[in-house]
C-alpha atoms as a PDB file:
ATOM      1  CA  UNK A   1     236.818  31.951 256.027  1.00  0.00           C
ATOM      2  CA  UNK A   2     233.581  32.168 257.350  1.00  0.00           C
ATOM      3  CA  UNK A   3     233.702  28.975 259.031  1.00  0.00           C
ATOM      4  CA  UNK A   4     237.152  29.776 260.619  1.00  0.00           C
ATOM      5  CA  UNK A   5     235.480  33.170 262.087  1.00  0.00           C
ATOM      6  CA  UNK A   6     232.054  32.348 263.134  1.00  0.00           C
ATOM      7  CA  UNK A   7     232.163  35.336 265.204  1.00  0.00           C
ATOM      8  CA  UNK A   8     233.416  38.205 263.547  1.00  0.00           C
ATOM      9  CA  UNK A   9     229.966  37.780 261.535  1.00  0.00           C
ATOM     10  CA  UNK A  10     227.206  35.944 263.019  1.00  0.00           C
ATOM     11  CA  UNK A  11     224.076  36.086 260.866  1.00  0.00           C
ATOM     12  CA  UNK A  12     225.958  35.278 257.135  1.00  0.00           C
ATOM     13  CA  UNK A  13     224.713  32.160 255.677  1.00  0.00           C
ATOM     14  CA  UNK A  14     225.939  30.591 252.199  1.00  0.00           C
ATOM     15  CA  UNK A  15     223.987  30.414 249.056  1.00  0.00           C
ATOM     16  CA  UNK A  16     221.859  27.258 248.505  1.00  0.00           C
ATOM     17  CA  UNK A  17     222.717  24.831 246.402  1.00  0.00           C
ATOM     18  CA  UNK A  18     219.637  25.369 244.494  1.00  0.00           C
ATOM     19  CA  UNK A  19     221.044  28.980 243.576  1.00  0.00           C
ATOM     20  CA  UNK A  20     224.557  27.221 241.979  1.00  0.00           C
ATOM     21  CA  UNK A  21     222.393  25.042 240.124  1.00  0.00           C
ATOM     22  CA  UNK A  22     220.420  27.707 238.420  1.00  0.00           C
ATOM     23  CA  UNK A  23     223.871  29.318 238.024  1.00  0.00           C
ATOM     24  CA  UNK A  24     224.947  26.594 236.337  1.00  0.00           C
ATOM     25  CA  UNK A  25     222.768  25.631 233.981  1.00  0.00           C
ATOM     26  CA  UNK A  26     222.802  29.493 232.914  1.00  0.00           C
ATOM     27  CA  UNK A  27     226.267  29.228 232.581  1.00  0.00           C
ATOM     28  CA  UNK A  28     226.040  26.134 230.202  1.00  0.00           C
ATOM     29  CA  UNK A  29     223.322  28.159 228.150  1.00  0.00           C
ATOM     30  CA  UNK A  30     225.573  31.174 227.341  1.00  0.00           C
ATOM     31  CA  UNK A  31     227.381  31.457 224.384  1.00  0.00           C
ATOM     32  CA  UNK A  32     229.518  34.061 225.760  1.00  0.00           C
ATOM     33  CA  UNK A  33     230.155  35.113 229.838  1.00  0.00           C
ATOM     34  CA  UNK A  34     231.733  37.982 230.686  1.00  0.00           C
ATOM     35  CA  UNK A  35     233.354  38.904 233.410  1.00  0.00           C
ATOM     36  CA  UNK A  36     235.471  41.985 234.754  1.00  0.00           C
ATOM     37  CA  UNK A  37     238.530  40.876 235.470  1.00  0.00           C
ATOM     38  CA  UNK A  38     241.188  37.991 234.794  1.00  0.00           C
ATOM     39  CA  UNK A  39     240.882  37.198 238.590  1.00  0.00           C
ATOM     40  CA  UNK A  40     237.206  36.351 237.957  1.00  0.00           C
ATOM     41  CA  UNK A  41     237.976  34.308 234.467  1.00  0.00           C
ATOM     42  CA  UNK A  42     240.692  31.972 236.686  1.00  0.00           C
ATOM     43  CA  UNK A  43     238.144  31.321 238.947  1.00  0.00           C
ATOM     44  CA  UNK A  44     235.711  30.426 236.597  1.00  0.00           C
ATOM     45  CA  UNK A  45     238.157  28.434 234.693  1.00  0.00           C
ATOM     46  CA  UNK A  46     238.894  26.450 238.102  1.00  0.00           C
ATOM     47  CA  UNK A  47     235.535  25.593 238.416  1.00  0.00           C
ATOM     48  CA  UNK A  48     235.318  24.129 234.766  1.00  0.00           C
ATOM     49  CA  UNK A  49     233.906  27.085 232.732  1.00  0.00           C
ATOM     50  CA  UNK A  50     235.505  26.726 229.256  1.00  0.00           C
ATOM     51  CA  UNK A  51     237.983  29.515 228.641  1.00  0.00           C
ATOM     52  CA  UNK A  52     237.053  30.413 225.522  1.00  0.00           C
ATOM     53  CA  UNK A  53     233.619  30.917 226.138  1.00  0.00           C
ATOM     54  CA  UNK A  54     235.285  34.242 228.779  1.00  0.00           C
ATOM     55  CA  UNK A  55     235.896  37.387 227.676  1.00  0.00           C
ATOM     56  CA  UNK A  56     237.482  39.649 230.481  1.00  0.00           C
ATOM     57  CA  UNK A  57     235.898  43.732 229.564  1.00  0.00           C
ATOM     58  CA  UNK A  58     237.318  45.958 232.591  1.00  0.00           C
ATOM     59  CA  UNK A  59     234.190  48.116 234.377  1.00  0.00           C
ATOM     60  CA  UNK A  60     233.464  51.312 232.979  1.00  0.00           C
ATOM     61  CA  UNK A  61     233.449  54.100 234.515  1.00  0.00           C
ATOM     62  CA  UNK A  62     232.621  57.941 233.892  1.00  0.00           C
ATOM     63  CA  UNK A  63     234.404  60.508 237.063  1.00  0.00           C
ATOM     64  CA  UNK A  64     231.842  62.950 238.497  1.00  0.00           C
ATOM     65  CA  UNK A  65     232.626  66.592 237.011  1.00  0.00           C
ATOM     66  CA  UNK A  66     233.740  67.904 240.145  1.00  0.00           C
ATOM     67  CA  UNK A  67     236.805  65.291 240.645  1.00  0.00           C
ATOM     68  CA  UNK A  68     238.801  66.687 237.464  1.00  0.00           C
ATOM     69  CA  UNK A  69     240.228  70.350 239.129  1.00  0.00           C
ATOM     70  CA  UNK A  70     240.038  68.273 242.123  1.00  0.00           C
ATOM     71  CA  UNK A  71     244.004  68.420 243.577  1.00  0.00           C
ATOM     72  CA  UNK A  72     244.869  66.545 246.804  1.00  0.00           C
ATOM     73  CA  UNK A  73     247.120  68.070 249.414  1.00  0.00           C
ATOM     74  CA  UNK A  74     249.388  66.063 252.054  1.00  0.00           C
ATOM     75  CA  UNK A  75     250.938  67.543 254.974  1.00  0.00           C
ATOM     76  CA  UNK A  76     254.845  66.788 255.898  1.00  0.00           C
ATOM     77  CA  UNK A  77     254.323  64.788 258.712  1.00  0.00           C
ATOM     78  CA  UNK A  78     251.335  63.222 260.136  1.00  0.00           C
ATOM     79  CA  UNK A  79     250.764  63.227 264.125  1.00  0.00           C
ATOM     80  CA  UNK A  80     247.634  62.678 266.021  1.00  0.00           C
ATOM     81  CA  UNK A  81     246.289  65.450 265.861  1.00  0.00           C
ATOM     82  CA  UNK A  82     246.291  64.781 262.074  1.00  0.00           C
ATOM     83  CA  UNK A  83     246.668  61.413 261.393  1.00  0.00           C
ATOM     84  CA  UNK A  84     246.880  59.675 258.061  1.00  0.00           C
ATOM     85  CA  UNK A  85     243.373  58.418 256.962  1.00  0.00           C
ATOM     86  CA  UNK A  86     242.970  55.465 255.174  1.00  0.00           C
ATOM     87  CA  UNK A  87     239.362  54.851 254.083  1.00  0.00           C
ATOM     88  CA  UNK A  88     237.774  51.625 253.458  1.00  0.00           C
ATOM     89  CA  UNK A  89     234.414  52.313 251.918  1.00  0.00           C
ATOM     90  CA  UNK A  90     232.279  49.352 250.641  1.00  0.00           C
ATOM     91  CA  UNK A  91     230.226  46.183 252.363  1.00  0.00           C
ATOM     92  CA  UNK A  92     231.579  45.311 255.879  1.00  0.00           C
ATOM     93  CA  UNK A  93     232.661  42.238 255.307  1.00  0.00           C
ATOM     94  CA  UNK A  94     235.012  39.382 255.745  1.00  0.00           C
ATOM     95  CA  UNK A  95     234.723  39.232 252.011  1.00  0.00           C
ATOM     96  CA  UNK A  96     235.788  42.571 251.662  1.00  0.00           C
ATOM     97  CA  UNK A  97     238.552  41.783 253.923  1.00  0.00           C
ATOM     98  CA  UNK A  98     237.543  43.500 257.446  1.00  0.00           C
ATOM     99  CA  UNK A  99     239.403  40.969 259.218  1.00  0.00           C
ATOM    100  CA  UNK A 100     242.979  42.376 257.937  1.00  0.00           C
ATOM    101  CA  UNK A 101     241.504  45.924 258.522  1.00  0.00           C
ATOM    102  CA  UNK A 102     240.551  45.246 261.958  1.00  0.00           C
ATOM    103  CA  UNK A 103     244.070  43.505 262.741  1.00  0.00           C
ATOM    104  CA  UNK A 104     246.195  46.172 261.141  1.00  0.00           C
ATOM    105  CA  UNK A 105     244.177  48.999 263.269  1.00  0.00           C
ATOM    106  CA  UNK A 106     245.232  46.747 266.473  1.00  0.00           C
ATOM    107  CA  UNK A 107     248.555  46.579 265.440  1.00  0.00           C
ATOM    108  CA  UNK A 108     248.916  50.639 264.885  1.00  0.00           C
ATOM    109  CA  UNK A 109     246.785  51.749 267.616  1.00  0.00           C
ATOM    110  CA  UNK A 110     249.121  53.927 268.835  1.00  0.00           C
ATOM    111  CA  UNK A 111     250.578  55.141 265.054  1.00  0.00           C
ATOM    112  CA  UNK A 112     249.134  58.259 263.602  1.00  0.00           C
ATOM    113  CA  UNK A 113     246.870  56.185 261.727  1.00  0.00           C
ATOM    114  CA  UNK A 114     243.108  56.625 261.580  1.00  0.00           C
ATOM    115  CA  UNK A 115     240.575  54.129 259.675  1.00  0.00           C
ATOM    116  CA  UNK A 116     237.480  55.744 258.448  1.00  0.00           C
ATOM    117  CA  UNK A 117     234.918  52.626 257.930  1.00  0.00           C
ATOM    118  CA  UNK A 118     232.093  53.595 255.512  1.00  0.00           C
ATOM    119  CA  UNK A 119     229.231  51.296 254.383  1.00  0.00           C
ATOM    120  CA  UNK A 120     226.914  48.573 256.351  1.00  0.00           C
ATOM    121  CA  UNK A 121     228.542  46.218 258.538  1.00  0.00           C
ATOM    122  CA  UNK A 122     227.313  42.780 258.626  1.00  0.00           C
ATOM    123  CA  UNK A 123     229.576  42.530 261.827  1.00  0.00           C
ATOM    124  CA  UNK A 124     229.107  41.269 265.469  1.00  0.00           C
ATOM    125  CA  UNK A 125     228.986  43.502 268.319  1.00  0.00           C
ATOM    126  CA  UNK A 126     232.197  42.611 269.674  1.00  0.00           C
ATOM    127  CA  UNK A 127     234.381  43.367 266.581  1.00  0.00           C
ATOM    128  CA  UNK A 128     232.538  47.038 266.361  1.00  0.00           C
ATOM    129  CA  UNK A 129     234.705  47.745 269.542  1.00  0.00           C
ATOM    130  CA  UNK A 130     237.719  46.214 268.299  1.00  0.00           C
ATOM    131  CA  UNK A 131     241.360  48.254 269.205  1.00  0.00           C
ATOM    132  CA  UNK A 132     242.584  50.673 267.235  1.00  0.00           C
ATOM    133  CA  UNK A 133     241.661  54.147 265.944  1.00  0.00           C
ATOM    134  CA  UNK A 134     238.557  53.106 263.759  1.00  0.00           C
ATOM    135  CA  UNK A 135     235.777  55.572 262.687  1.00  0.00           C
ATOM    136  CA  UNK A 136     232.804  53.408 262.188  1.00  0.00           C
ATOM    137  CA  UNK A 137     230.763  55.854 259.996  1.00  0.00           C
ATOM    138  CA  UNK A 138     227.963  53.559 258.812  1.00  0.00           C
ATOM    139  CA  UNK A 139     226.595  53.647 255.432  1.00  0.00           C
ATOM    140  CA  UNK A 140     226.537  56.701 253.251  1.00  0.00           C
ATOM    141  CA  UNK A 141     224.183  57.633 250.604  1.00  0.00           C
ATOM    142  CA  UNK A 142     225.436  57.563 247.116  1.00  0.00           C
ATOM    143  CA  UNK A 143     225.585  61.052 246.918  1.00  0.00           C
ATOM    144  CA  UNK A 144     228.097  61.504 249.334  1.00  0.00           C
ATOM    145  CA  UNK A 145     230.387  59.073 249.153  1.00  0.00           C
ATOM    146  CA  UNK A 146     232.510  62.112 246.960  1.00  0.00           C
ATOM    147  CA  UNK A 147     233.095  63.792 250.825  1.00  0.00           C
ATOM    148  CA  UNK A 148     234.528  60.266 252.146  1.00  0.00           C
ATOM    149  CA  UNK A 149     236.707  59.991 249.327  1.00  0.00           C
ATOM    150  CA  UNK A 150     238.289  63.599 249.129  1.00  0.00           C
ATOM    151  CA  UNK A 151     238.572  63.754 253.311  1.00  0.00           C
ATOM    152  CA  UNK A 152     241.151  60.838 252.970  1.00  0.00           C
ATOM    153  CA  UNK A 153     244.110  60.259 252.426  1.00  0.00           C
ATOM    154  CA  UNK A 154     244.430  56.702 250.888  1.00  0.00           C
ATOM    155  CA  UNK A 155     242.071  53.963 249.899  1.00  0.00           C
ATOM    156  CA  UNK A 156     242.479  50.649 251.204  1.00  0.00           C
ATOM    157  CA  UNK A 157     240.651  47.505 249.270  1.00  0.00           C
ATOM    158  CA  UNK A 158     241.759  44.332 250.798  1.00  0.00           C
ATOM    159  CA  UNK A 159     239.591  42.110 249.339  1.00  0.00           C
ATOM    160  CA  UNK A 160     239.547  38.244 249.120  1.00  0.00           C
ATOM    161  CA  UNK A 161     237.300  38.431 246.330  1.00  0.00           C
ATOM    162  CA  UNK A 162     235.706  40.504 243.876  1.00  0.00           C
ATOM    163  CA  UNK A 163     234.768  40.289 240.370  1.00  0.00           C
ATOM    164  CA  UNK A 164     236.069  43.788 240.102  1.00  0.00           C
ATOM    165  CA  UNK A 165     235.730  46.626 243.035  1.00  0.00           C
ATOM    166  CA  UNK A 166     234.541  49.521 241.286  1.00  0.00           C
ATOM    167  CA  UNK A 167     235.430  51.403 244.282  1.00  0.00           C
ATOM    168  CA  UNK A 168     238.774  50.980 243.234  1.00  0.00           C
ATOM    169  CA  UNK A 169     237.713  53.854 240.118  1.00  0.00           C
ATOM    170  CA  UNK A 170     235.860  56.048 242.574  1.00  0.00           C
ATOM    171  CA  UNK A 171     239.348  56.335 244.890  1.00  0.00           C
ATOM    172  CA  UNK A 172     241.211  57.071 241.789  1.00  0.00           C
ATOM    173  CA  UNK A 173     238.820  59.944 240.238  1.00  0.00           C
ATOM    174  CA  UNK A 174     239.789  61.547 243.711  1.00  0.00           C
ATOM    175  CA  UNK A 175     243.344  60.978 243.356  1.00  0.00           C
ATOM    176  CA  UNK A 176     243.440  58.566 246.472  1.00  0.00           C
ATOM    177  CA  UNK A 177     246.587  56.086 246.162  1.00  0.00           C
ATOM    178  CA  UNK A 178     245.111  53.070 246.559  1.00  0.00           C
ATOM    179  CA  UNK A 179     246.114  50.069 248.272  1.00  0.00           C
ATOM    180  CA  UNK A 180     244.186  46.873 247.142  1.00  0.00           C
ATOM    181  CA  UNK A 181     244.966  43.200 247.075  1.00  0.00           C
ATOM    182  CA  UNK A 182     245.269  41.450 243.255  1.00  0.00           C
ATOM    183  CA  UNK A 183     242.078  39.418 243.773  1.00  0.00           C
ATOM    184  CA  UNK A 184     239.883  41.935 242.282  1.00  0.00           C
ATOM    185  CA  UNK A 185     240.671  44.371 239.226  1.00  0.00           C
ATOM    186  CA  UNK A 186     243.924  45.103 238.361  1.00  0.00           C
ATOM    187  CA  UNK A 187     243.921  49.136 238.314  1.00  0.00           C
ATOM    188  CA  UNK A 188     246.956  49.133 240.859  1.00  0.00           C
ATOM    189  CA  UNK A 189     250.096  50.209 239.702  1.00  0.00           C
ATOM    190  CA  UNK A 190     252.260  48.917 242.337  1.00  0.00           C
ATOM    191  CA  UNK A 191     254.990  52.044 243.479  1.00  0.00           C
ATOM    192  CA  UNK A 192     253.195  54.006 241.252  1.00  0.00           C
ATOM    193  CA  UNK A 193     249.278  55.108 241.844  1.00  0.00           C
ATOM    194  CA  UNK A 194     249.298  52.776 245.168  1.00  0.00           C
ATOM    195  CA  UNK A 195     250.523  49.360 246.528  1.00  0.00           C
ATOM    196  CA  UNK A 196     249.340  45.525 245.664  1.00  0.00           C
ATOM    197  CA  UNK A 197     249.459  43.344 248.334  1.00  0.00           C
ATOM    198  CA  UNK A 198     251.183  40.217 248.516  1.00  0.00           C
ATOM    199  CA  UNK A 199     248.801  38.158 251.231  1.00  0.00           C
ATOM    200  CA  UNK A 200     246.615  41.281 251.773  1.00  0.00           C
ATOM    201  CA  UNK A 201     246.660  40.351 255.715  1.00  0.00           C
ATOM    202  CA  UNK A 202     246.850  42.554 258.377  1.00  0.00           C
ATOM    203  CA  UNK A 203     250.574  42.464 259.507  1.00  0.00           C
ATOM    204  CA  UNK A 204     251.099  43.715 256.142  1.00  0.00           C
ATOM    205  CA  UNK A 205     248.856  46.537 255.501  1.00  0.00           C
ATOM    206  CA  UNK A 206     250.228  48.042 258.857  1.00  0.00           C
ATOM    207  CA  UNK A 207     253.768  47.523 257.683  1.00  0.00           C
ATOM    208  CA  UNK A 208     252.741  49.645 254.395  1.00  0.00           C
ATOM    209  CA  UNK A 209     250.591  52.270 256.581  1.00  0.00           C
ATOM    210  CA  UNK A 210     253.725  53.149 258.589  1.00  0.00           C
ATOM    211  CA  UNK A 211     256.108  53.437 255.479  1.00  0.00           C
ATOM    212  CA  UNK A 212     253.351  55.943 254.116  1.00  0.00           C
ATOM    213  CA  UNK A 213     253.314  57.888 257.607  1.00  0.00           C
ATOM    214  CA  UNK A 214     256.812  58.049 257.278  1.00  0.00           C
ATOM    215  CA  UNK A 215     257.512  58.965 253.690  1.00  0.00           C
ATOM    216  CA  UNK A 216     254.383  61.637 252.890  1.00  0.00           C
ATOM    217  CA  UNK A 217     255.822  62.640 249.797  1.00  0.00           C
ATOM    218  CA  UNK A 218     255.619  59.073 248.545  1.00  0.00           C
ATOM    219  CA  UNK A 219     251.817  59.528 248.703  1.00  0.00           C
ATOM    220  CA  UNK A 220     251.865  62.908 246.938  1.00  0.00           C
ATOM    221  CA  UNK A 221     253.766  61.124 244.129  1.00  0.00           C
ATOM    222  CA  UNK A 222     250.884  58.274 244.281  1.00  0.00           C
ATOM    223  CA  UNK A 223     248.255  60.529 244.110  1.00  0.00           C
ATOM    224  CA  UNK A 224     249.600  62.518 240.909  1.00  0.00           C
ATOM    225  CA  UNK A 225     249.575  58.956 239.320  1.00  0.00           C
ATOM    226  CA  UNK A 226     246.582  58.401 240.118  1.00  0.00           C
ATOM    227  CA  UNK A 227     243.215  58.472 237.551  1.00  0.00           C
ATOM    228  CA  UNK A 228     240.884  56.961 236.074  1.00  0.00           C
ATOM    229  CA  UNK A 229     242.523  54.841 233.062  1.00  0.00           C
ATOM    230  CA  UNK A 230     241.031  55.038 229.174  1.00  0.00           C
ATOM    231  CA  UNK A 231     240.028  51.607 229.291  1.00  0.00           C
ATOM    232  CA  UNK A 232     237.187  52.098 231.513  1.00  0.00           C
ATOM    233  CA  UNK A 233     235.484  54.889 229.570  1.00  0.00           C
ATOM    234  CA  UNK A 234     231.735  54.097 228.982  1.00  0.00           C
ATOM    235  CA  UNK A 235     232.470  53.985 224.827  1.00  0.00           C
ATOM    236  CA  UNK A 236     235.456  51.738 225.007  1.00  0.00           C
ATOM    237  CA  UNK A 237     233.018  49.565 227.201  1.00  0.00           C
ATOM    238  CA  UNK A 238     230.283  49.356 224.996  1.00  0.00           C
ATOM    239  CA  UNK A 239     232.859  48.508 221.828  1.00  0.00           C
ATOM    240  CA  UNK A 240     234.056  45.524 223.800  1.00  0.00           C
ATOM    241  CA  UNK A 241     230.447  44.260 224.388  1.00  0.00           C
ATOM    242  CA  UNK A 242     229.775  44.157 220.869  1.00  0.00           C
ATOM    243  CA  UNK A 243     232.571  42.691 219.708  1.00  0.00           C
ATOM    244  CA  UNK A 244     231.534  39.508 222.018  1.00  0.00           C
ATOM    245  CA  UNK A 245     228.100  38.984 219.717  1.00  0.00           C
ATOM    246  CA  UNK A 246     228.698  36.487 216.957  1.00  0.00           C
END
């Protein structure tokens, strides 16, 4: 991807292949790997890791105290004056999937859409100016990412690869619907407490913006769905890891 858009950003560089080597032979030395997700075991598995030496245990994660009386309000109809805001929080990145960001905002520049862009960009000049309503906010300290996520109104994660996206949990312990792509953590229920892409490209993350903008209770329903699961609680975490030693 990177060598298809040179441009979009300029100074990344790929790992050496000294650094896959010493991956490797790591690798080879475990007796167990584990990994987040069952999108991160396939690809491991396609580069000739044995399967059974995997074991897939889901991120934990513990809510802040203030998100649980947290409730999330929608109004019935969005204009421009108050537009629905989809936040993408994380690394600016092609990785992350900025590309299909930055060509769904083109696409709805005139919808009552606005993209709220949080976290260091890695980005050329040229794409900070892109079209579309974008709110470049830059990177915010940890303690206040809790004000980005409770200010919007849906999380978008349209990654093209991520051993899990924790940011996914954060969205959810605000009660954001959250639209992600499946190559990442599955913690998307699709219809339910967000959407899961198909291609995760930008023609279709505008096509699911504008059903949202016109169906606001649809995101009310998401929201109520939408929590941090059992599975990712610290202790159920820590059970897993131990049941991996021999």
């Amino acid at each position: 991807m990177h060598r298809a858009h040179p441009d979009i950003e300029p100074r990344w560089k790929p790992a050496p292949p000294e650094y896959w080597q010493r991956w490797r032979e790591e690798v080879d030395l475990a007796d167990r790997v584990v990994v987040h997700s069952a999108w991160s075991r396939d690809a491991l598995v396609g580069v000739g890791i044995p399967l059974e030496k995997l074991v897939v245990i889901p991120l934990a994660y513990e809510p802040p105290a203030g998100a649980a009386t947290f409730t999330r309000r929608y109004p019935d109809r969005f204009t421009h004056e108050r537009p629905l805001r989809v936040l993408f929080l994380g690394q600016v990145t092609l990785r992350k999937g900025v590309l299909a960001l930055l060509e769904a905002a083109r696409e709805l520049r005139h919808e009552p859409i606005e993209f709220i862009v949080a976290g260091p960009s890695t980005l050329g000049r040229q794409q900070r100016s892109a079209q579309g309503r974008i709110r470049w906010a830059g990177r915010v300290l940890r303690g206040r990412t809790a004000a980005a996520y409770r200010q919007a109104d849906v999380f978008l994660f349209p990654t093209q690869s991520d051993g899990f996206g924790l940011t996914q949990l954060e969205a959810q312990a605000w009660r954001l619907p959250v639209i992600a792509t499946s190559n990442c953590g599955q913690v998307v229920r699709h219809g339910v407490n967000g959407v899961l892409l198909d291609d995760g490209g930008g023609v279709e993350i505008a096509a699911v913006l504008r059903q949202m903008v016109a169906d606001p209770a649809s995101l009310t329903a998401m929201s109520a769905s939408s929590r941090v699961d059992e599975q990712h609680l610290p202790d159920r975490f820590a059970a897993a890891l131990l049941q991996c030693v021999p």
